[in-house]
N, C-alpha and C. Protein backbone atom coordinates (compact mmCIF):
# COMPACT_ATOMS: atom_id res chain seq x y z
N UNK A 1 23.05 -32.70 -3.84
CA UNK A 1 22.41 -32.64 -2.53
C UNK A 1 21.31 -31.58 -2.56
N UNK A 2 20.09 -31.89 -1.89
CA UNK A 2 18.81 -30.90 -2.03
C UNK A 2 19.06 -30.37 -0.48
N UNK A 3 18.74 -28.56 -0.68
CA UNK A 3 19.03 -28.50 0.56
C UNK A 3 17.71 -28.39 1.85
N UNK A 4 18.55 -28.33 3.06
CA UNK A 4 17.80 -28.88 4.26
C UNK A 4 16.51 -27.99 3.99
N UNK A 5 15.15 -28.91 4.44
CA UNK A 5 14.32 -27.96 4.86
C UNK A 5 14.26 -27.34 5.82
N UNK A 6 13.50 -26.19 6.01
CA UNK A 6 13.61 -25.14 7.46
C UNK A 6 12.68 -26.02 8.62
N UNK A 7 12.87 -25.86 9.69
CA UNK A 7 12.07 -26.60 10.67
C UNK A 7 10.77 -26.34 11.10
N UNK A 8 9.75 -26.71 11.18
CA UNK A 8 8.18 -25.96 11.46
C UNK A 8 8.30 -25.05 12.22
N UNK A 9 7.74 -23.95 12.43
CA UNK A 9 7.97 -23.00 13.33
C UNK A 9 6.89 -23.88 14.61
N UNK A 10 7.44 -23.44 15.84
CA UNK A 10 6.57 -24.00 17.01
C UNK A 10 5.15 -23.47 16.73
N UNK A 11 4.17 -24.30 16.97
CA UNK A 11 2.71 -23.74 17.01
C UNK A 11 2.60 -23.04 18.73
N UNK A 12 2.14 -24.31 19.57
CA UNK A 12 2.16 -23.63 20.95
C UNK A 12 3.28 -24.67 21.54
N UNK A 13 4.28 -23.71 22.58
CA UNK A 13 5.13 -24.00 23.32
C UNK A 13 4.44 -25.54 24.35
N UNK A 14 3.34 -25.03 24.87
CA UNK A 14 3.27 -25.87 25.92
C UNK A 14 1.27 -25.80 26.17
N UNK A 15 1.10 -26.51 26.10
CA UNK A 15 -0.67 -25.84 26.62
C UNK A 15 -1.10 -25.55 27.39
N UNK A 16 -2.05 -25.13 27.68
CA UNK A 16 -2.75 -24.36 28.23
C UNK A 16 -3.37 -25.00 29.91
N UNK A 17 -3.63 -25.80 29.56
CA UNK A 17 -4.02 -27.08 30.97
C UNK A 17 -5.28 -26.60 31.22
N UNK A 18 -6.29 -25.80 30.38
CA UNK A 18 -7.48 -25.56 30.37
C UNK A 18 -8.90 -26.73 29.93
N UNK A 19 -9.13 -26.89 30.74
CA UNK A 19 -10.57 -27.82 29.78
C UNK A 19 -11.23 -26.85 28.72
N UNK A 20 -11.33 -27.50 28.02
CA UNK A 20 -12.12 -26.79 26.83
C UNK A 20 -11.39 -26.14 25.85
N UNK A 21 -9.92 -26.15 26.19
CA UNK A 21 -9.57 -24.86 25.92
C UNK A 21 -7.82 -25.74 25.15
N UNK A 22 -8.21 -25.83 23.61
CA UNK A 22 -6.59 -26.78 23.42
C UNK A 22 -5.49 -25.97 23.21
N UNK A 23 -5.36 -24.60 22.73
CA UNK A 23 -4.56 -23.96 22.43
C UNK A 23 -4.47 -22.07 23.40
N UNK A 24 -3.25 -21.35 23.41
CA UNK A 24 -3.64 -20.60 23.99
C UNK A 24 -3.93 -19.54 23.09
N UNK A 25 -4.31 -19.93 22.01
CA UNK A 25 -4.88 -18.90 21.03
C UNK A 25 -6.63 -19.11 21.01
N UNK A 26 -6.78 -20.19 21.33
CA UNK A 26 -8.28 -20.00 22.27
C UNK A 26 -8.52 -19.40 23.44
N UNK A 27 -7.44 -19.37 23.91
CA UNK A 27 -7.83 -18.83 25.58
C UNK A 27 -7.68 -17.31 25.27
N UNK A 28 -6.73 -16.73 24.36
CA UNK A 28 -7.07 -15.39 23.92
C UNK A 28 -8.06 -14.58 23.79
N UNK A 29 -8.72 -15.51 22.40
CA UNK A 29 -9.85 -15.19 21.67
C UNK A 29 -11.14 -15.22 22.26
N UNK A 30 -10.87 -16.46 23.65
CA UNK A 30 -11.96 -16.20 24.60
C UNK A 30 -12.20 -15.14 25.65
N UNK A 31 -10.78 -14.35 25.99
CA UNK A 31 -10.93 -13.61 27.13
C UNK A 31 -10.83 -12.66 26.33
N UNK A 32 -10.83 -11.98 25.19
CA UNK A 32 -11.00 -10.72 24.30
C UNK A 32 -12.32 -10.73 23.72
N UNK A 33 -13.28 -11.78 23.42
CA UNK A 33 -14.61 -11.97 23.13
C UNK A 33 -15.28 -11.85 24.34
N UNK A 34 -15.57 -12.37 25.50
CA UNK A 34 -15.80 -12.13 26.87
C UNK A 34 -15.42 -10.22 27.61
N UNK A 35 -14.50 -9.84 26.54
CA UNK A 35 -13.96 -8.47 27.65
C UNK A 35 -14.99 -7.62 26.49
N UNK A 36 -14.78 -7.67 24.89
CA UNK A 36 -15.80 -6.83 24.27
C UNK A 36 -17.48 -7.03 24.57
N UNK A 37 -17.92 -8.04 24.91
CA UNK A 37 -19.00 -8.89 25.57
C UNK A 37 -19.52 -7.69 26.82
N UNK A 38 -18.71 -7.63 27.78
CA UNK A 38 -18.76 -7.32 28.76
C UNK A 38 -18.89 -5.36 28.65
N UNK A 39 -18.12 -5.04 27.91
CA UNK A 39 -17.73 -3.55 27.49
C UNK A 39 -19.36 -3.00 26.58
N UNK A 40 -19.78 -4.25 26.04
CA UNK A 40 -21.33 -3.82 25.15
C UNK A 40 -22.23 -3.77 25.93
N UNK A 41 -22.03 -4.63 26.79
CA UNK A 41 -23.44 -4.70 28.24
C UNK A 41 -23.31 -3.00 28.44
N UNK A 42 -22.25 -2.90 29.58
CA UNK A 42 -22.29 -1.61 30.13
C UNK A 42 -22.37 -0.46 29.25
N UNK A 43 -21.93 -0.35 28.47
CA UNK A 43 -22.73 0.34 27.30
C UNK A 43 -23.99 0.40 27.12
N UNK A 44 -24.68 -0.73 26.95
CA UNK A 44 -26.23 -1.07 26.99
C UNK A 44 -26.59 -0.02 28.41
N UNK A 45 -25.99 -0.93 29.63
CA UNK A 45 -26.64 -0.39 30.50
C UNK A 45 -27.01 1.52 30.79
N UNK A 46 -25.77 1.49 30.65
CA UNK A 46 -25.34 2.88 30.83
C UNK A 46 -26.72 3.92 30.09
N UNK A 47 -27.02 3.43 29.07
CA UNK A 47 -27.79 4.00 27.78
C UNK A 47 -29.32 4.03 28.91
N UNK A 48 -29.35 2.60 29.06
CA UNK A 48 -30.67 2.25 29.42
C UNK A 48 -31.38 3.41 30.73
N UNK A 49 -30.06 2.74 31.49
CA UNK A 49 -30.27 3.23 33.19
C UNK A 49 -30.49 5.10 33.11
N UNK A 50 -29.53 5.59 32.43
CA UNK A 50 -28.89 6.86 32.90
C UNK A 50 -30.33 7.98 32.32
């Protein structure tokens, strides 16, 4: 007898129900790209304005 293989580990539980958006490891990568995005502006600004 060969023994059992192990079972896939789950990828994603359940999705996201986002358009655009198939996994919630996109919806991550989008709201952590969008928050450093956002953190470089005001930086910019800050530089510019002050």
């Amino acid at each position: 007898m060969s023994p059992a293989l192990p079972p896939d580990p789950p990828s994603d539980v359940e999705p996201p129900g986002l358009p655009g958006f198939r996994s919630w490891r996109a919806v991550y990568v989008f709201v952590l790209g969008w928050f450093v995005l956002v953190v470089v502006f005001l930086a910019l600004f800050m530089r510019i304005f002050s």
